[in-house]
PDB file of N, CA and C in Angstrom:
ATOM      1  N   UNK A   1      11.885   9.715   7.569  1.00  0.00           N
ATOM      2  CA  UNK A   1      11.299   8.409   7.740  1.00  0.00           C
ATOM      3  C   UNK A   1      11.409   7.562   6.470  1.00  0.00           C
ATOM      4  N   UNK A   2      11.250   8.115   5.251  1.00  0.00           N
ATOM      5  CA  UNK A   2      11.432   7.190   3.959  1.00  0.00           C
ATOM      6  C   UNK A   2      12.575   6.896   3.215  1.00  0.00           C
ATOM      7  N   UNK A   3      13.723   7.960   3.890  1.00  0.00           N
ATOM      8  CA  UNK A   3      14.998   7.606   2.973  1.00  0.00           C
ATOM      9  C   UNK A   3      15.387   7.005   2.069  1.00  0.00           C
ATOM     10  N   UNK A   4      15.439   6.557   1.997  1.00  0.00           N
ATOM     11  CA  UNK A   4      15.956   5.489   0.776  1.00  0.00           C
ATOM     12  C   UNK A   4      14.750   4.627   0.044  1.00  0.00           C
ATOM     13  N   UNK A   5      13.729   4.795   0.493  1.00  0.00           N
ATOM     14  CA  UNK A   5      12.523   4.233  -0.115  1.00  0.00           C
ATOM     15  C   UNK A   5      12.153   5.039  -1.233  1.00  0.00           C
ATOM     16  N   UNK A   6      11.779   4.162  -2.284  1.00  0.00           N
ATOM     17  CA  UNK A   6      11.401   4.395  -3.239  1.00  0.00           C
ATOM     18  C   UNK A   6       9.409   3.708  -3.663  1.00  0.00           C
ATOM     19  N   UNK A   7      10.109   2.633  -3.313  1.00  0.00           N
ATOM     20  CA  UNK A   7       8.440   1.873  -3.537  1.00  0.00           C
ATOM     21  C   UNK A   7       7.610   1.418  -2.830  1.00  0.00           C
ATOM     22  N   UNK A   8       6.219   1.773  -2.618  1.00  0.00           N
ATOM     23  CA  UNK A   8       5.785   1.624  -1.450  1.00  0.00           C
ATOM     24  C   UNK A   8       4.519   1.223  -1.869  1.00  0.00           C
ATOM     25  N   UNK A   9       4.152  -0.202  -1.236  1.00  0.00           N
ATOM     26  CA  UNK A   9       3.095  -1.061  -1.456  1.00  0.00           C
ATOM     27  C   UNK A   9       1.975  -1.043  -0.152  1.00  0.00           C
ATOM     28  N   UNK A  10       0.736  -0.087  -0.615  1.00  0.00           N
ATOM     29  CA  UNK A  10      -0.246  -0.085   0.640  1.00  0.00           C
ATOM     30  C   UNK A  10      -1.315  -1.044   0.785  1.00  0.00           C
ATOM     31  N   UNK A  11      -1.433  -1.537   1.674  1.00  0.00           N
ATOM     32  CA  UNK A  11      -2.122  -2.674   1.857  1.00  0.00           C
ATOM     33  C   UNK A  11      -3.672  -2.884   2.485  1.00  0.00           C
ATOM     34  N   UNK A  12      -4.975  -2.375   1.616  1.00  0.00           N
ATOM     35  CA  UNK A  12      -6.162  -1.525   1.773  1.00  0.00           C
ATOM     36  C   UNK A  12      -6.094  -0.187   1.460  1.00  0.00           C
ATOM     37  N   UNK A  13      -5.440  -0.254   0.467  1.00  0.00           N
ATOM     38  CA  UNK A  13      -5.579   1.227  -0.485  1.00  0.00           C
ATOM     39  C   UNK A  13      -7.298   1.952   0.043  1.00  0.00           C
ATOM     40  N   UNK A  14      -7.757   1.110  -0.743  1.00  0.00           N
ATOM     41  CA  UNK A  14      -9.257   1.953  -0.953  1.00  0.00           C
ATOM     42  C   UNK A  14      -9.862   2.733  -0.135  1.00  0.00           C
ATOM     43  N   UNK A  15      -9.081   2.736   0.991  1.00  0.00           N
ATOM     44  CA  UNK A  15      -9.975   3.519   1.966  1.00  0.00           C
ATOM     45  C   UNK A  15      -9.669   5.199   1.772  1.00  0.00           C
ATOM     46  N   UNK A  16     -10.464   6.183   2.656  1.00  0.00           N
ATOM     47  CA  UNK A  16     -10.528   7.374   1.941  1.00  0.00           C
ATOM     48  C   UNK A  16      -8.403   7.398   2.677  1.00  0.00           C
ATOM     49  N   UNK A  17      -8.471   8.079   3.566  1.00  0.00           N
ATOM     50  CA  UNK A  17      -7.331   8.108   4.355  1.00  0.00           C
ATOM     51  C   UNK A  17      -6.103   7.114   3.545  1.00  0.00           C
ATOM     52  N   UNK A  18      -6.052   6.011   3.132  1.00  0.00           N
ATOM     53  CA  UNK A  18      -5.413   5.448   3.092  1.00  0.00           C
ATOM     54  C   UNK A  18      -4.977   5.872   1.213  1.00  0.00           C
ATOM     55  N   UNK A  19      -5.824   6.239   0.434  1.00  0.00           N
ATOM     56  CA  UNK A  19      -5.805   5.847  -0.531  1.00  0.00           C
ATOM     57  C   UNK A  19      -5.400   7.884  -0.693  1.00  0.00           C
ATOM     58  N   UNK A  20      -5.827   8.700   0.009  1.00  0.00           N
ATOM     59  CA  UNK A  20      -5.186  10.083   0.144  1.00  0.00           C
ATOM     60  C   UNK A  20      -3.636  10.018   0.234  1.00  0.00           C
ATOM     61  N   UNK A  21      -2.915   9.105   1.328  1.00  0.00           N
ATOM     62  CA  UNK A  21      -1.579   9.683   1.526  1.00  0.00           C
ATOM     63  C   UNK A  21      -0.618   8.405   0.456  1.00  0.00           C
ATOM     64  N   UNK A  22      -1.326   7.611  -0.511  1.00  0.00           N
ATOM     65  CA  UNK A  22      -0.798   6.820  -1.335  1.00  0.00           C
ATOM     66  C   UNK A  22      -1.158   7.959  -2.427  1.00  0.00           C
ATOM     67  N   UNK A  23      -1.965   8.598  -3.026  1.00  0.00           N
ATOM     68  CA  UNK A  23      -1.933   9.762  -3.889  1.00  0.00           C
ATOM     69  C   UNK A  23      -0.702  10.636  -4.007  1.00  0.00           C
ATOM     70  N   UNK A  24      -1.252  11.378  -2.597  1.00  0.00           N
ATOM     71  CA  UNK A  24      -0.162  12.141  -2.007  1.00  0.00           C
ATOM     72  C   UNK A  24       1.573  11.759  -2.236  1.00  0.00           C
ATOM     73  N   UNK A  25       1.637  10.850  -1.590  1.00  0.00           N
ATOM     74  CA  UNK A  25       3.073  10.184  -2.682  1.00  0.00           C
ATOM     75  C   UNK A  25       3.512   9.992  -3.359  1.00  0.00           C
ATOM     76  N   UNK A  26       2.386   9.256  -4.539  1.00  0.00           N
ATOM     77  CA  UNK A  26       3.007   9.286  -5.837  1.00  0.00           C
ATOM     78  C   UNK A  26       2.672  10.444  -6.595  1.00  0.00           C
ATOM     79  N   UNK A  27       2.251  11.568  -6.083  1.00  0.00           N
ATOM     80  CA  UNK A  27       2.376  12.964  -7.030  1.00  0.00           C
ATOM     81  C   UNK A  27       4.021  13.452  -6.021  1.00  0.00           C
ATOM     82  N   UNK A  28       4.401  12.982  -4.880  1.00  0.00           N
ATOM     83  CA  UNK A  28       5.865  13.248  -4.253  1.00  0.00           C
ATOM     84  C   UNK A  28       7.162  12.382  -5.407  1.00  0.00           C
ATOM     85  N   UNK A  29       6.587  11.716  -6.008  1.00  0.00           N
ATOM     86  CA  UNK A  29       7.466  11.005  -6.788  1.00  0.00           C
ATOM     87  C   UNK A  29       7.510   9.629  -6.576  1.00  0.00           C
ATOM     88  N   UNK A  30       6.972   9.027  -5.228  1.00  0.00           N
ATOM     89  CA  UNK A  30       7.343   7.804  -5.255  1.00  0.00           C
ATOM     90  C   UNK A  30       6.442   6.856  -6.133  1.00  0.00           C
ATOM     91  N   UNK A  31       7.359   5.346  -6.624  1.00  0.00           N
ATOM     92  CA  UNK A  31       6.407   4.193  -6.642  1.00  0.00           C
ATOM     93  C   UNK A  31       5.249   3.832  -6.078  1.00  0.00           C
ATOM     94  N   UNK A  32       4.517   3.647  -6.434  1.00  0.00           N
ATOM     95  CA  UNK A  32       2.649   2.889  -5.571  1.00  0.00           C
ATOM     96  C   UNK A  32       2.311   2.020  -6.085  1.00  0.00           C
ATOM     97  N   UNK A  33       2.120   1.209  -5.471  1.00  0.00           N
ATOM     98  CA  UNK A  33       0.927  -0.069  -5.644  1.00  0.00           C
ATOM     99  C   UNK A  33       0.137  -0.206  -4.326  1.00  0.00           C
ATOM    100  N   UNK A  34      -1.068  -0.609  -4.854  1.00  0.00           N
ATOM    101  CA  UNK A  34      -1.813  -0.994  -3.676  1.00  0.00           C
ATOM    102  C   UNK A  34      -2.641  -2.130  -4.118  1.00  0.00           C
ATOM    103  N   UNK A  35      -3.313  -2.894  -2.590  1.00  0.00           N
ATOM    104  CA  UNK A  35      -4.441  -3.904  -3.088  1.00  0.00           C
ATOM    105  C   UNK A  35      -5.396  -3.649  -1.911  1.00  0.00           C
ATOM    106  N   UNK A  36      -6.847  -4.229  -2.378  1.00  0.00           N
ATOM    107  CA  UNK A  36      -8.106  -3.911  -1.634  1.00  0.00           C
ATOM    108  C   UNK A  36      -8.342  -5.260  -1.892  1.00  0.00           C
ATOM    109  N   UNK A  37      -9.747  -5.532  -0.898  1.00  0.00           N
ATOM    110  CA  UNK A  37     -10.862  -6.521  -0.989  1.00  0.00           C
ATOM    111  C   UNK A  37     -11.731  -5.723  -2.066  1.00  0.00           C
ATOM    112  N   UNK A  38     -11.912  -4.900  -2.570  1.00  0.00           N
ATOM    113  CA  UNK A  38     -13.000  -4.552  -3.419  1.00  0.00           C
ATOM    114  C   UNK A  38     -12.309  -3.272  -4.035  1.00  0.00           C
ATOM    115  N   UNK A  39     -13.625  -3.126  -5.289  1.00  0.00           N
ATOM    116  CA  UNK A  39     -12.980  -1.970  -6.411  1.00  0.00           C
ATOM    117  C   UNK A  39     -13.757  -1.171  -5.819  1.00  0.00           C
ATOM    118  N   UNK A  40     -13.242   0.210  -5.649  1.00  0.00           N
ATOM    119  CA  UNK A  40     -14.124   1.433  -5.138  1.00  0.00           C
ATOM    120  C   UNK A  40     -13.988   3.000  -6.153  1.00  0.00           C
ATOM    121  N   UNK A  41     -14.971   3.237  -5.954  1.00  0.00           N
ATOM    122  CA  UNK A  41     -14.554   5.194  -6.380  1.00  0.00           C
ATOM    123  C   UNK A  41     -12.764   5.653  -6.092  1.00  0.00           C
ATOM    124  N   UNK A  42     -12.703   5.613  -4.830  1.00  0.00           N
ATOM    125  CA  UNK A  42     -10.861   5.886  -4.337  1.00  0.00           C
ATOM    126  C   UNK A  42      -9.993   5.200  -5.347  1.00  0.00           C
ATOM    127  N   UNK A  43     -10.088   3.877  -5.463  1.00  0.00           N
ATOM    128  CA  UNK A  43      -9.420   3.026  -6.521  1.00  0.00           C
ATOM    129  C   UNK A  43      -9.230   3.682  -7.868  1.00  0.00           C
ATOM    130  N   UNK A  44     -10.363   3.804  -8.593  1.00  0.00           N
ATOM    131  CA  UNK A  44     -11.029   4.369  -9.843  1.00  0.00           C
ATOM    132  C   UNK A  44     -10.078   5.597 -10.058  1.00  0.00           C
ATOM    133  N   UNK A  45     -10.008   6.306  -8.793  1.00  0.00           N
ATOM    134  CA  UNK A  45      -9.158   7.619  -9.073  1.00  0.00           C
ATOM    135  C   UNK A  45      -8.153   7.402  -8.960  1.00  0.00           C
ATOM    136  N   UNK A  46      -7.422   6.489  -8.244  1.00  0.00           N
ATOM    137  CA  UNK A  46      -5.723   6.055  -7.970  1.00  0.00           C
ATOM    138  C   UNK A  46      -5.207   5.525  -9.184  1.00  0.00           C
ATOM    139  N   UNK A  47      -6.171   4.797 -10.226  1.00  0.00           N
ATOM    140  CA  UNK A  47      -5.828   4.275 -10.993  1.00  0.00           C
ATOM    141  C   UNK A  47      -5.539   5.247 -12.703  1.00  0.00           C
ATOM    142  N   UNK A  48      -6.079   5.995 -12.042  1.00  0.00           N
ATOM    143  CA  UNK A  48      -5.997   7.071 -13.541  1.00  0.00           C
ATOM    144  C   UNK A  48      -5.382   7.781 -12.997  1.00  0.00           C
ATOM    145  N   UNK A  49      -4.753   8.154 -11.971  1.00  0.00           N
ATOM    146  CA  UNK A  49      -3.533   8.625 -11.824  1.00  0.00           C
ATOM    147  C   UNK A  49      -2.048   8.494 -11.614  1.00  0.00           C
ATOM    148  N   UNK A  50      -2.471   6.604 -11.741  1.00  0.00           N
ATOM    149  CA  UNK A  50      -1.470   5.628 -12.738  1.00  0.00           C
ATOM    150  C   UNK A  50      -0.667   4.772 -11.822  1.00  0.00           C
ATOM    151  N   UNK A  51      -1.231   4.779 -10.745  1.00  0.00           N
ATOM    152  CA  UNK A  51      -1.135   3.743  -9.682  1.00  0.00           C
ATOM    153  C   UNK A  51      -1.742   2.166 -10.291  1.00  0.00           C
ATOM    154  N   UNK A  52      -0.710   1.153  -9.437  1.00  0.00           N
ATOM    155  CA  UNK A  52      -1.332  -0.204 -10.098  1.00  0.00           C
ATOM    156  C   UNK A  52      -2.117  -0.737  -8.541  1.00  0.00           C
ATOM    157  N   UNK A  53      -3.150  -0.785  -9.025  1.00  0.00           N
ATOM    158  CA  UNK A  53      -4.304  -1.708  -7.865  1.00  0.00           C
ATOM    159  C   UNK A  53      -4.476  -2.973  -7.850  1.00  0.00           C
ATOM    160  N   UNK A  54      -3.892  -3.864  -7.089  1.00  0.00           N
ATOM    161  CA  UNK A  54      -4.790  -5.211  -7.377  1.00  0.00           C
ATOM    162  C   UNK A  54      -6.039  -5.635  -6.580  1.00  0.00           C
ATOM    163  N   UNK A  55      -6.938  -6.202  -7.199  1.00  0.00           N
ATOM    164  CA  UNK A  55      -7.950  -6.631  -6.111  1.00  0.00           C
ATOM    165  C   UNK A  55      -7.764  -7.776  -5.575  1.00  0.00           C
ATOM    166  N   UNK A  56      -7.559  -8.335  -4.597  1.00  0.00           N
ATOM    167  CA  UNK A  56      -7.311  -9.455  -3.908  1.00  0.00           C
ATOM    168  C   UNK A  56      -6.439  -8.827  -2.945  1.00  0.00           C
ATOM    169  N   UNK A  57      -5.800  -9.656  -2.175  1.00  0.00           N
ATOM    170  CA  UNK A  57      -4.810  -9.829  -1.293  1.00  0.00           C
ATOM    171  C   UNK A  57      -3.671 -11.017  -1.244  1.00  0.00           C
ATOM    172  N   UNK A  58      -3.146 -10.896  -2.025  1.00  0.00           N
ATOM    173  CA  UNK A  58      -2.181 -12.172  -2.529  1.00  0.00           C
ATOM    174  C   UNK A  58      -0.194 -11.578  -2.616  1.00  0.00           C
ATOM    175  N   UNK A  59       0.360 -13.089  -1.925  1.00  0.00           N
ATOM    176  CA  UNK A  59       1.804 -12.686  -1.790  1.00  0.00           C
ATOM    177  C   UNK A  59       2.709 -12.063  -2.717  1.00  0.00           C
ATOM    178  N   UNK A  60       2.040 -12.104  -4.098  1.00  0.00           N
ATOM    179  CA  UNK A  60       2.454 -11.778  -5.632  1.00  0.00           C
ATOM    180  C   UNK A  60       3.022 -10.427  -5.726  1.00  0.00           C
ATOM    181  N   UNK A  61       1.284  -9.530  -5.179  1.00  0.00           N
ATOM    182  CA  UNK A  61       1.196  -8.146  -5.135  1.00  0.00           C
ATOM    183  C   UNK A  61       2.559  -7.456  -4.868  1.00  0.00           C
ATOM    184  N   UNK A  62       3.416  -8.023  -3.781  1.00  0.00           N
ATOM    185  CA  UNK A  62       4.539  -7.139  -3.066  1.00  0.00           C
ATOM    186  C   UNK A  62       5.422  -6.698  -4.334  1.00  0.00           C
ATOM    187  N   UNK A  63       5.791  -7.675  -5.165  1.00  0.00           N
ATOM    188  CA  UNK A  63       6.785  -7.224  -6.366  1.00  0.00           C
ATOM    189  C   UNK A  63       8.040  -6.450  -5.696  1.00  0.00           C
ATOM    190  N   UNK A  64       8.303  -5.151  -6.494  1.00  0.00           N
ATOM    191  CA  UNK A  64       9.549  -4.680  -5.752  1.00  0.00           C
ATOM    192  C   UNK A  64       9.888  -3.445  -4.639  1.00  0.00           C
ATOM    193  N   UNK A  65       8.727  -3.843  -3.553  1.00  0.00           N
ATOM    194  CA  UNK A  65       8.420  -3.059  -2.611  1.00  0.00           C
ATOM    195  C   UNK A  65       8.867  -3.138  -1.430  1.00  0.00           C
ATOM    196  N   UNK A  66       9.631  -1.355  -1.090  1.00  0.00           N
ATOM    197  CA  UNK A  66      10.570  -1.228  -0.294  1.00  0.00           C
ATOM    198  C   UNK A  66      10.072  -1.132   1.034  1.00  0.00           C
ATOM    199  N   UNK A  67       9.017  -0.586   1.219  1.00  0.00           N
ATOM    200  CA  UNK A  67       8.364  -0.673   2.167  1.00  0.00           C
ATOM    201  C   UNK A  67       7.260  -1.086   2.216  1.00  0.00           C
ATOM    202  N   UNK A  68       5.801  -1.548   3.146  1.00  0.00           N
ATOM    203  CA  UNK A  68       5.004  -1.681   3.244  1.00  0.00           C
ATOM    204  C   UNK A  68       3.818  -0.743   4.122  1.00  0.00           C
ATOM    205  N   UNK A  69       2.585  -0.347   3.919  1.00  0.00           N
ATOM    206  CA  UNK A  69       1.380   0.515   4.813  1.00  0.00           C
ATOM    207  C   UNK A  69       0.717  -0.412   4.854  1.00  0.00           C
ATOM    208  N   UNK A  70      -0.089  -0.441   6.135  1.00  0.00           N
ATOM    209  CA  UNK A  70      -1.107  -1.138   6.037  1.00  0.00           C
ATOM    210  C   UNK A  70      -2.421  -0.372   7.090  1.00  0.00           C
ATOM    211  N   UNK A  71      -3.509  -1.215   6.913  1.00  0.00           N
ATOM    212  CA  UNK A  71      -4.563  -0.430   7.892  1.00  0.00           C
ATOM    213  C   UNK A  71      -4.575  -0.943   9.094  1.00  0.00           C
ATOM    214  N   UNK A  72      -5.413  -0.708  10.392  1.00  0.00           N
ATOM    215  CA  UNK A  72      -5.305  -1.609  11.225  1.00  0.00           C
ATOM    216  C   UNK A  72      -6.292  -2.752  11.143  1.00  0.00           C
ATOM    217  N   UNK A  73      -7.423  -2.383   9.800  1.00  0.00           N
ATOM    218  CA  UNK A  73      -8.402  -3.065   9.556  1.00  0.00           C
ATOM    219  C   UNK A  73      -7.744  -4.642   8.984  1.00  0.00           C
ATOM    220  N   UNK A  74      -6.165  -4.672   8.272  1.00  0.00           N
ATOM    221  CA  UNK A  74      -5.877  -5.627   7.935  1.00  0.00           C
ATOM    222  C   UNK A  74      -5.129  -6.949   8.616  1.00  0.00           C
ATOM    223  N   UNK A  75      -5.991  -7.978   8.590  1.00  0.00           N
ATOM    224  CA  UNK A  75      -5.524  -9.016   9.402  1.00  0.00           C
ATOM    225  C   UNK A  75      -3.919  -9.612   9.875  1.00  0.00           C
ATOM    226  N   UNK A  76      -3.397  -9.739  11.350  1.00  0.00           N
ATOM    227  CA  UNK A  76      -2.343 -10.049  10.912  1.00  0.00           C
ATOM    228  C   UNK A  76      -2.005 -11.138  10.047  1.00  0.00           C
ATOM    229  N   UNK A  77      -3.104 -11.896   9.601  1.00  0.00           N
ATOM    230  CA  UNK A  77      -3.045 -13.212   8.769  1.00  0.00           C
ATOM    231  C   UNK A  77      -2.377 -12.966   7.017  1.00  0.00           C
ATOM    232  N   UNK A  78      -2.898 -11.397   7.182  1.00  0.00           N
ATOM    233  CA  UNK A  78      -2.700 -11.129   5.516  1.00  0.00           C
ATOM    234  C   UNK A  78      -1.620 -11.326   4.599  1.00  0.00           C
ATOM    235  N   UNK A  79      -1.419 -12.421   3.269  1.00  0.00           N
ATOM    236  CA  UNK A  79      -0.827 -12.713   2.970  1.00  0.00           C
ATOM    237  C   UNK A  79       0.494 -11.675   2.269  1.00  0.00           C
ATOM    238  N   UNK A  80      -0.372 -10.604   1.952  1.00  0.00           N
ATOM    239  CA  UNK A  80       0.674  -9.897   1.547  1.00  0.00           C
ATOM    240  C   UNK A  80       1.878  -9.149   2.795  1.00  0.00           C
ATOM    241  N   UNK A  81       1.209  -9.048   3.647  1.00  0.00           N
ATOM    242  CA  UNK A  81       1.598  -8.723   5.544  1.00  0.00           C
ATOM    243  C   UNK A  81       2.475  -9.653   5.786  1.00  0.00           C
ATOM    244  N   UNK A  82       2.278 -11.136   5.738  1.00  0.00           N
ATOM    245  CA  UNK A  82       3.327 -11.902   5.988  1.00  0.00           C
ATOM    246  C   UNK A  82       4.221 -12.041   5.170  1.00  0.00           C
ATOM    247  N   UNK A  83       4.059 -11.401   4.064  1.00  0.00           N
ATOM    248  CA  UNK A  83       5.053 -12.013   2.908  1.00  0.00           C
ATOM    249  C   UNK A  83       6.022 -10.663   3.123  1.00  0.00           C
ATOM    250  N   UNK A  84       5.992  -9.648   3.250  1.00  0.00           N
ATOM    251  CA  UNK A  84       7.081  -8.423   3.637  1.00  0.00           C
ATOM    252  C   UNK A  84       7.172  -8.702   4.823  1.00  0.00           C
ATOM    253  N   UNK A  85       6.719  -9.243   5.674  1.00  0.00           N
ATOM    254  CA  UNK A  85       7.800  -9.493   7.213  1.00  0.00           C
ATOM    255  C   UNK A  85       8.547 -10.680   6.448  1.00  0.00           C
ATOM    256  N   UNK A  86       8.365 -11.837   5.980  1.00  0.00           N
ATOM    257  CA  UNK A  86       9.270 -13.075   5.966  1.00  0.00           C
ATOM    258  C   UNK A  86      10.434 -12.310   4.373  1.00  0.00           C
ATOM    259  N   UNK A  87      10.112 -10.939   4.488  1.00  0.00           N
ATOM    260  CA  UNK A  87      11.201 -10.843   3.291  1.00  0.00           C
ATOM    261  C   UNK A  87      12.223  -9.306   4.198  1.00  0.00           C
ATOM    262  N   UNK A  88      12.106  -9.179   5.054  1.00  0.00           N
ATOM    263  CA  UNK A  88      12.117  -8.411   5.979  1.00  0.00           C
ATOM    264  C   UNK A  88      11.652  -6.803   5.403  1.00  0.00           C
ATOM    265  N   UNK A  89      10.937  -6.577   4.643  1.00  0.00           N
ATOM    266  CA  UNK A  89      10.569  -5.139   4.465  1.00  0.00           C
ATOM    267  C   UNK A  89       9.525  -4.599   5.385  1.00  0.00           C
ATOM    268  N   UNK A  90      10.098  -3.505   5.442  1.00  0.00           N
ATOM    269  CA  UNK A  90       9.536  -2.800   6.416  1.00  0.00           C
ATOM    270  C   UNK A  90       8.106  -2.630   6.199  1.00  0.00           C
ATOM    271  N   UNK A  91       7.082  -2.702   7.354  1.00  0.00           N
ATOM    272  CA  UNK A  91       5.792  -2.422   7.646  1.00  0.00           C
ATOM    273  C   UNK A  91       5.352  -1.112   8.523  1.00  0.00           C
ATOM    274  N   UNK A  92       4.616  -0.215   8.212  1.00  0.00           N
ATOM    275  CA  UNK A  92       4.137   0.334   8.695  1.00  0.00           C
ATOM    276  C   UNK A  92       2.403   0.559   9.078  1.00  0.00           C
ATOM    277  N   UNK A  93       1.733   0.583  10.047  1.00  0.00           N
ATOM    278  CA  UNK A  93       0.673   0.932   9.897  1.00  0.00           C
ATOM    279  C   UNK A  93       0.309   2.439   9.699  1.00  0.00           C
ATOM    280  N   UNK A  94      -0.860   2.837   8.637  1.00  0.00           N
ATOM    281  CA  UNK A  94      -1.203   3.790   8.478  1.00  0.00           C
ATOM    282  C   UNK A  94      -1.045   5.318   9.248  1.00  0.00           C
ATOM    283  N   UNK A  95      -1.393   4.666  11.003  1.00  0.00           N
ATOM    284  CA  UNK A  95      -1.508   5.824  11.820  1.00  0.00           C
ATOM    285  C   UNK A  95      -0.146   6.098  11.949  1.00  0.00           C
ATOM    286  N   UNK A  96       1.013   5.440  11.809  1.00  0.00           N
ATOM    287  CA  UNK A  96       2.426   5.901  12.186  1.00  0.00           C
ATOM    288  C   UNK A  96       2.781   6.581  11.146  1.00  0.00           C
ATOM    289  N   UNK A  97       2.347   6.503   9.989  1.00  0.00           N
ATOM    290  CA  UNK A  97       2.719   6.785   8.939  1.00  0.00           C
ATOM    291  C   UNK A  97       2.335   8.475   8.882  1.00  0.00           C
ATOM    292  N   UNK A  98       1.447   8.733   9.258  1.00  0.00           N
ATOM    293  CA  UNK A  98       0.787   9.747   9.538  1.00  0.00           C
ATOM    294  C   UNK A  98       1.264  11.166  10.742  1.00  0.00           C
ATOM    295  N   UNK A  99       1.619  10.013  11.325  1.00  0.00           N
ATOM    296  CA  UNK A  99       2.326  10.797  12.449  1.00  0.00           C
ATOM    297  C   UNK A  99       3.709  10.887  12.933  1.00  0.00           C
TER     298      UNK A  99
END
């Protein structure tokens, strides 16, 4: 499923689930970034294990990200959501990702 992906930008990191299989990856080797509405404990630990977090939700965040995760909690409005469809990178939601 990730072939050729290298960098992968999750979109509501902070959650427990979400912010597990963005861990999980970047101890697999890949790139991570993520962004939340808020700073949490999950964050706190993603970040000392050298992941970049932003807080907000802004089109900026994507940088050089090959793919995209997201939750289903995140709006289709979300700017960073629209900004990897109008750049065509791939989106995934969490549960596919999973399964």
């Amino acid at each position: 499923m990730l072939g050729k992906i290298k960098n992968i930008h999750f979109i509501g990191i902070g959650g427990i689930g979400m912010s597990g299989i963005a861990e999980l990856l970047h101890n697999w080797g890949f790139e991570i970034t993520g962004s939340d509405a808020r700073y949490s404990d999950n964050i706190a630990r993603l970040e000392k294990s050298g992941i970049q977090i932003f807080i907000g939700h802004h089109r900026e965040n994507l940088k050089n990200a090959d793919a995209v995760v997201y939750t289903s909690a995140v709006n289709a409005d979300n700017p960073e959501l629209l900004k990897a469809r109008e750049l065509g990178i791939p989106v995934v939601k969490r549960a596919k990702m999973l399964g």
